[in-house]
Protein backbone atom coordinates (compact mmCIF):
# COMPACT_ATOMS: atom_id res chain seq x y z
CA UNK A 1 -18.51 31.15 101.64
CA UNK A 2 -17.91 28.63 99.09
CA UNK A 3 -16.32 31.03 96.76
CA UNK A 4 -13.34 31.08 99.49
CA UNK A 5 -13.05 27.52 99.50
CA UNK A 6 -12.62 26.88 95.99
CA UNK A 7 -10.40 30.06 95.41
CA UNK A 8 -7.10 29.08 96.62
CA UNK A 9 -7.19 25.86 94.52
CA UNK A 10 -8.34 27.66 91.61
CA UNK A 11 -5.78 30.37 91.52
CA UNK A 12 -3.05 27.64 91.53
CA UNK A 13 -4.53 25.51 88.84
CA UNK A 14 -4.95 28.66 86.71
CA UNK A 15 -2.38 30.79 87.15
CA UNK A 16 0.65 28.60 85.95
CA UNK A 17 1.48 28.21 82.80
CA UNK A 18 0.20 25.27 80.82
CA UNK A 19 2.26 22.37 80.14
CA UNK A 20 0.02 20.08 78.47
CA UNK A 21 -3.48 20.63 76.15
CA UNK A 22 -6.58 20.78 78.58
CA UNK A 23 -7.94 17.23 78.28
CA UNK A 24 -11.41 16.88 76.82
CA UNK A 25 -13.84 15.97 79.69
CA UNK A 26 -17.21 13.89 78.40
CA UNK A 27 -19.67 15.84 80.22
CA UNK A 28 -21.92 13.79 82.56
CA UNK A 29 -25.71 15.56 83.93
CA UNK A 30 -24.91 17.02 86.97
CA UNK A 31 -27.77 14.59 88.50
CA UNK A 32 -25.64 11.46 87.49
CA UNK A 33 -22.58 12.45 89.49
CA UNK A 34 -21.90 11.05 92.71
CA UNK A 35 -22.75 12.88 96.11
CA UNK A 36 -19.36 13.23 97.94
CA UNK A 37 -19.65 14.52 101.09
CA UNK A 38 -15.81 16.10 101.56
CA UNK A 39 -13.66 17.96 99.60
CA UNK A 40 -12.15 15.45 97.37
CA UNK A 41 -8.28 15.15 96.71
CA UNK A 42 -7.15 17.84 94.77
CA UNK A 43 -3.65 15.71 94.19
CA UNK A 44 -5.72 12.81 93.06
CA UNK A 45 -6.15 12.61 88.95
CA UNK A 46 -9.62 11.20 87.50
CA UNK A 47 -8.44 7.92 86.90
CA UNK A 48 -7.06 7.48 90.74
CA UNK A 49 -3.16 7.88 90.23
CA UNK A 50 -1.30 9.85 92.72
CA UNK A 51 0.47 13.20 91.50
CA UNK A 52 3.72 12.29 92.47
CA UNK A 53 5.70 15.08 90.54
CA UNK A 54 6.19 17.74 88.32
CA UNK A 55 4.67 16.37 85.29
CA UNK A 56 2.11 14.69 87.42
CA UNK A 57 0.77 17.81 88.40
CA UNK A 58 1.16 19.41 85.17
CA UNK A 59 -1.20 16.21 83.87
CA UNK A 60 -3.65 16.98 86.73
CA UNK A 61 -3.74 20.91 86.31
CA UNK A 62 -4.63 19.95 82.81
CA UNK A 63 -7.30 17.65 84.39
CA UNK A 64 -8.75 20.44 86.45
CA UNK A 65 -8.72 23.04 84.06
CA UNK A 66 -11.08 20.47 81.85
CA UNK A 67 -12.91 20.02 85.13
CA UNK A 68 -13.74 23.74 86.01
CA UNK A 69 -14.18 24.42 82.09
CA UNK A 70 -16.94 21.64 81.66
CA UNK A 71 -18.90 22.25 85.10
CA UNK A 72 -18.35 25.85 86.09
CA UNK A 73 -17.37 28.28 83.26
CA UNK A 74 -18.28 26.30 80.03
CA UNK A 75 -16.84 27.41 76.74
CA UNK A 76 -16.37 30.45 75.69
CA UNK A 77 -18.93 31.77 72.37
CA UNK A 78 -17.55 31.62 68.74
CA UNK A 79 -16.15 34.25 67.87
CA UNK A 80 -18.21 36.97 65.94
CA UNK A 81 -17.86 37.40 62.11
């Protein structure tokens, strides 16, 4: 069920090209985030701003890709020698 809910969001943030370098996102403990009971804003950046155009949006892909790296699919190994 939840993999349905995320999936449209996370097709769009990841299948357009990228624009800018994916932002580096200071990982917090999962226990020190905040409990939010909705959804939150997906045209909302980190810092509160509104994505108002193109290169807002191409600032807050950047934000989500950093988002989704850090908290669902972490980095990716070194490669082997």
């Amino acid at each position: 069920m939840c993999a349905s809910v995320y999936s449209p969001l996370l097709i769009i943030a990841l299948s357009l090209p990228p624009v800018s370098p994916v932002p580096q996102i200071t990982r917090r403990p999962v226990t020190d985030l905040p409990n939010i009971a909705e959804l939150p804003d997906p045209f909302t950046g980190i810092n509160g701003s509104a994505v108002r155009s193109t290169f807002d949006w191409d600032c807050r892909r950047a934000e989500l890709k950093g988002l989704f790296q850090a908290y669902i699919y972490g980095s990716l190994p070194a490669k082997p020698e």
